[in-house]
Each structure stands twice: as C-alpha cells, then as structure tokens.
Protein backbone atom coordinates (compact mmCIF):
# COMPACT_ATOMS: atom_id res chain seq x y z
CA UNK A 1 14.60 12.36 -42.06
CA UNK A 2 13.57 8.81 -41.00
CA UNK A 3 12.81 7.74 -37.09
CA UNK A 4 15.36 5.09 -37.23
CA UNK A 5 18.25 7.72 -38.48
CA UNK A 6 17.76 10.48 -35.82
CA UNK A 7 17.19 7.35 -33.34
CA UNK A 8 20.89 6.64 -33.88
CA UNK A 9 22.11 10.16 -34.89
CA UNK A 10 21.38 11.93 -31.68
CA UNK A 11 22.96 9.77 -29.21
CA UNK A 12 26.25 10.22 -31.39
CA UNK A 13 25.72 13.90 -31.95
CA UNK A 14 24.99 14.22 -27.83
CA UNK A 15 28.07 12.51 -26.85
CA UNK A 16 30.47 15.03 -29.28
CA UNK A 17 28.98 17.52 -27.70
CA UNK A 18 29.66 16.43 -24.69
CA UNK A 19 33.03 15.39 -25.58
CA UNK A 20 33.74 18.85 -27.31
CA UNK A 21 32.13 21.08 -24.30
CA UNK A 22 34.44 19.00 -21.45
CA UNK A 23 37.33 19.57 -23.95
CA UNK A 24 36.59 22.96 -24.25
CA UNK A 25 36.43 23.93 -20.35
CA UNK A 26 39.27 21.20 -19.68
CA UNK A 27 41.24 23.81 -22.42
CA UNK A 28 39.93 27.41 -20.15
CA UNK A 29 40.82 25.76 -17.12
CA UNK A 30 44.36 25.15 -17.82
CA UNK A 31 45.05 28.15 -19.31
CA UNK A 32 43.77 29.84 -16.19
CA UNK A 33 45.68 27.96 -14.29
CA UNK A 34 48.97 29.58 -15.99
CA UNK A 35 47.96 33.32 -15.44
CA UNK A 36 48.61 34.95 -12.36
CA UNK A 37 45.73 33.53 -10.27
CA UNK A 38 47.36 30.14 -10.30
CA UNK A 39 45.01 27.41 -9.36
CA UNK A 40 42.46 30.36 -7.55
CA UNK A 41 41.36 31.13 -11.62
CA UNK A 42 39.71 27.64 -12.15
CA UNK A 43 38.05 27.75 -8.62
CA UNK A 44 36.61 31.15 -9.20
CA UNK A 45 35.34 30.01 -13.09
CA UNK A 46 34.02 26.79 -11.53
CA UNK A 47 32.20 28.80 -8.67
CA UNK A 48 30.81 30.84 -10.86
CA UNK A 49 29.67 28.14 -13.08
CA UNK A 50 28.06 25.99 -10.43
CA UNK A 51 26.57 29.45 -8.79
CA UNK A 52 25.89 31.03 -12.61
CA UNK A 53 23.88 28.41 -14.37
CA UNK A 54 21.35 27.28 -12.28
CA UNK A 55 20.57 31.20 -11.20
CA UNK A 56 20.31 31.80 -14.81
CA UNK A 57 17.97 28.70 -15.41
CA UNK A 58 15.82 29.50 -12.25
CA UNK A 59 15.31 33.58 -13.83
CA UNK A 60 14.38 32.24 -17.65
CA UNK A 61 12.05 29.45 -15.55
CA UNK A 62 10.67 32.46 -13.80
CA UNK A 63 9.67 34.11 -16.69
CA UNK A 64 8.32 31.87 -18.51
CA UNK A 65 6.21 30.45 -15.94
C-alpha cells in the first residue's frame, strides 16, 4: 500500500474507532444505569476503568521491561 494512502487512511480509521469505542461505552453506561444500581453501575464501571487500565498497562510494562 502506498505512503500517501495509509497517510490519509489512518487518521480516518483512528477517529471510527474512536467514534465506535465512545459509542460503545456511551451504550454500557446507559444500560447500567436502568438496572438496579441506578446511576452507582456507571460509577463503579468507570472506577474500575480509570483504576483497571492503567494497573493493567503498568503489569504488561513490567514484564516486558
């Protein structure tokens, strides 16, 4: 594939993902805001999601290291 395609093919494909991912946890967060937690479902997804990832990126950093 030539330069100048992925030059302009990546961007696009970057910013669907990013359109599709926010979608996505826009979608889980709504529908846990409908069970029986109420709004406490999307704080303790989000929690665990700002607590989750980075733990998980420092361990695989770790190992790799």
């Amino acid at each position: 594939m030539k330069p100048t395609t992925m030059a302009a093919l990546l961007p696009i494909l970057a910013a669907i993902f990013i359109v599709v991912w926010g979608g996505a946890l826009g979608v889980v967060f709504t529908l846990l805001s409908k069970t029986t937690l109420h709004e406490w479902g999307p704080v303790i997804l989000g929690m665990a999601l700002v607590v989750g990832i980075p733990a998980a990126a420092g361990l695989l950093a770790k190992d790799h290291g």
